[in-house]
C-alpha atoms as a PDB file:
ATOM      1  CA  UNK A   1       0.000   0.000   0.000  1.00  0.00           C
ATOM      2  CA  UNK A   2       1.286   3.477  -1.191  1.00  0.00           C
ATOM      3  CA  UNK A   3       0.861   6.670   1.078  1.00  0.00           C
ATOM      4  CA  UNK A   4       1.608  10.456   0.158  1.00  0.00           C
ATOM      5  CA  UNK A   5       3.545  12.259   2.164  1.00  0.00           C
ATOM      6  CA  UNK A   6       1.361  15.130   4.168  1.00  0.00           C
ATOM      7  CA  UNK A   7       1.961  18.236   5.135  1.00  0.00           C
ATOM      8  CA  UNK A   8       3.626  18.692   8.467  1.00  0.00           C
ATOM      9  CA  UNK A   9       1.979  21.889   9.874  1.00  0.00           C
ATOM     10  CA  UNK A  10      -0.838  24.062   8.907  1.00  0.00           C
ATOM     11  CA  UNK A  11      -1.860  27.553   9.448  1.00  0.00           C
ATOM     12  CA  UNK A  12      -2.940  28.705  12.705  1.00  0.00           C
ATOM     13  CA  UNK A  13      -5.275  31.126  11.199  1.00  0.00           C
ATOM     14  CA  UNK A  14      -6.821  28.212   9.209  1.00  0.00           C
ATOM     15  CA  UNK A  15      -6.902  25.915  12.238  1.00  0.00           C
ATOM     16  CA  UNK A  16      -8.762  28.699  14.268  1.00  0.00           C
ATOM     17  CA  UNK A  17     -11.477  29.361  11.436  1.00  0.00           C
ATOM     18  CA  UNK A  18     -12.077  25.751  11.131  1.00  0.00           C
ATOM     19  CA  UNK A  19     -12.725  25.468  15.250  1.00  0.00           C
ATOM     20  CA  UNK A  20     -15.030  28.874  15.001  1.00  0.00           C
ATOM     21  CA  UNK A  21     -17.488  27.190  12.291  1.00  0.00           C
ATOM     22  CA  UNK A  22     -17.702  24.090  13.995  1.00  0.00           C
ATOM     23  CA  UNK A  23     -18.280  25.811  17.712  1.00  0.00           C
ATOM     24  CA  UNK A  24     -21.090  28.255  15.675  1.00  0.00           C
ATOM     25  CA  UNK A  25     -22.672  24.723  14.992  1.00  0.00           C
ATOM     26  CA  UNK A  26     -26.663  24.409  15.953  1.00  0.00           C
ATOM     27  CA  UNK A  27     -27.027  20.846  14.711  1.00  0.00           C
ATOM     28  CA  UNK A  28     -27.764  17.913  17.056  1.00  0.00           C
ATOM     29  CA  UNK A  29     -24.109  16.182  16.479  1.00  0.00           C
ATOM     30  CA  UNK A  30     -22.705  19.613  18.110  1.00  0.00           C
ATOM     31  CA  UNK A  31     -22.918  18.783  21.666  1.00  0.00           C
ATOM     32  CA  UNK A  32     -21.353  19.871  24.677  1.00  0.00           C
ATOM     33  CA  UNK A  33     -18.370  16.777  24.444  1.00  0.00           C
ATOM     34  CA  UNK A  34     -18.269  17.878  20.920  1.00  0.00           C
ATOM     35  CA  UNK A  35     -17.588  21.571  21.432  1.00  0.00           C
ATOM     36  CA  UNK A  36     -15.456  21.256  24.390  1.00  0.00           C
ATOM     37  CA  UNK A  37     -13.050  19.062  22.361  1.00  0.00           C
ATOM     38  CA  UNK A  38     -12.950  21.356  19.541  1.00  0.00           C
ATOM     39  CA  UNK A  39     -12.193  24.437  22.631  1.00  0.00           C
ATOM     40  CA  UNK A  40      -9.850  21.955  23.922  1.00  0.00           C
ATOM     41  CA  UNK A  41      -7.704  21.973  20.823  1.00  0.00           C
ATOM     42  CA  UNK A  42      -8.036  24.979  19.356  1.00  0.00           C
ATOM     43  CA  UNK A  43      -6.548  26.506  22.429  1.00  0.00           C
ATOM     44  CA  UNK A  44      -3.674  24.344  22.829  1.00  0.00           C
ATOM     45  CA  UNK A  45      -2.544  25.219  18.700  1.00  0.00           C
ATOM     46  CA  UNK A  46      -2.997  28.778  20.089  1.00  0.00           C
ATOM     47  CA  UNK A  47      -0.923  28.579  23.586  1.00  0.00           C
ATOM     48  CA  UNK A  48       1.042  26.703  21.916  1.00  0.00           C
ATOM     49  CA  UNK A  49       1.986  28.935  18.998  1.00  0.00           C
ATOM     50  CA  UNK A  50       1.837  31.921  21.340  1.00  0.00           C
ATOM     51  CA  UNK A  51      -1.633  33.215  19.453  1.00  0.00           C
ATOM     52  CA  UNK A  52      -4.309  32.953  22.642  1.00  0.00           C
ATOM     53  CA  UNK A  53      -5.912  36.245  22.379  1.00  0.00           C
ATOM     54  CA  UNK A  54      -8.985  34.691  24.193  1.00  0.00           C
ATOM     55  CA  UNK A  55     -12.497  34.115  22.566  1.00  0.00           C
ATOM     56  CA  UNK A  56     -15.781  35.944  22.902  1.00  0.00           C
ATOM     57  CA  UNK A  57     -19.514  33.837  23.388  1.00  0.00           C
ATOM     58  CA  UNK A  58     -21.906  34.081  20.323  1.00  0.00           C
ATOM     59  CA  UNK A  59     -24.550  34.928  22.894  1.00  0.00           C
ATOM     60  CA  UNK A  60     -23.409  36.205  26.454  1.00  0.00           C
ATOM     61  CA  UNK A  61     -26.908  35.493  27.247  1.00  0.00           C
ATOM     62  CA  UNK A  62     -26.661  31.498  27.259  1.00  0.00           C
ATOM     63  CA  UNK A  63     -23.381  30.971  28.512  1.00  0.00           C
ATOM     64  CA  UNK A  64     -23.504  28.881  31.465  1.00  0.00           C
ATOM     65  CA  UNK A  65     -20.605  26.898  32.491  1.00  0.00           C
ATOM     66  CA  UNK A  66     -20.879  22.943  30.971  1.00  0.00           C
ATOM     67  CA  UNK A  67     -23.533  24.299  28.275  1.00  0.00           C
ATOM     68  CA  UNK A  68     -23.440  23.968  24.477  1.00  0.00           C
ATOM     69  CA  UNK A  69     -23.957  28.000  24.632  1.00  0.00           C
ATOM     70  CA  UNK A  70     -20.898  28.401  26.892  1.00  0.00           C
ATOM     71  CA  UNK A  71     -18.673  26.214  24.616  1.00  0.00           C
ATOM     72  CA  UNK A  72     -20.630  28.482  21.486  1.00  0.00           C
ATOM     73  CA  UNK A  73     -17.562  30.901  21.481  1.00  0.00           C
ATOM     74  CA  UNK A  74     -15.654  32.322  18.501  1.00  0.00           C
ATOM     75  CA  UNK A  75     -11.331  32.626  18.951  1.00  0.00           C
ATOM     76  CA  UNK A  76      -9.364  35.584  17.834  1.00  0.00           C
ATOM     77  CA  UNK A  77      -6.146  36.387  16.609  1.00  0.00           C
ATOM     78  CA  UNK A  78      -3.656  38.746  18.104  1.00  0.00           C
ATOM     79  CA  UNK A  79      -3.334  41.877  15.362  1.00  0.00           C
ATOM     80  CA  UNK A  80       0.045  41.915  13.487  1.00  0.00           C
END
């Protein structure tokens, strides 16, 4: 069996606009284990690459900690 070779990295801006769609999610697969894994990661790439500029809630109003509306967050970038 043949492989190709993959990249080896990937943007971090790329990586971060991925995680924002899929924490904007509304559909019943985008639970509360399913956003809190995509947070999970999407904050280590950005501690990680020294990017954490923290995130902001799509709705401050249903933000509860261990909700699907406090994992419904969107990352930023620091400004370069």
């Amino acid at each position: 069996m043949s492989y190709m070779k993959g990249r080896k990295t990937i943007e971090v801006s790329t990586m971060v606009e991925w995680a924002n769609l899929q924490l904007g999610r509304t559909d019943d697969y985008a639970d509360v284990g399913f956003k809190s894994g995509i947070s999970t990661m999407v904050e280590r790439v950005l501690f990680n690459s020294k990017n954490y500029n923290g995130f902001q809630f799509i709705n401050n109003d249903d933000s509860e900690v261990g909700t699907v509306g406090y994992y419904s967050r969107y990352y930023t970038l620091p400004k370069t």
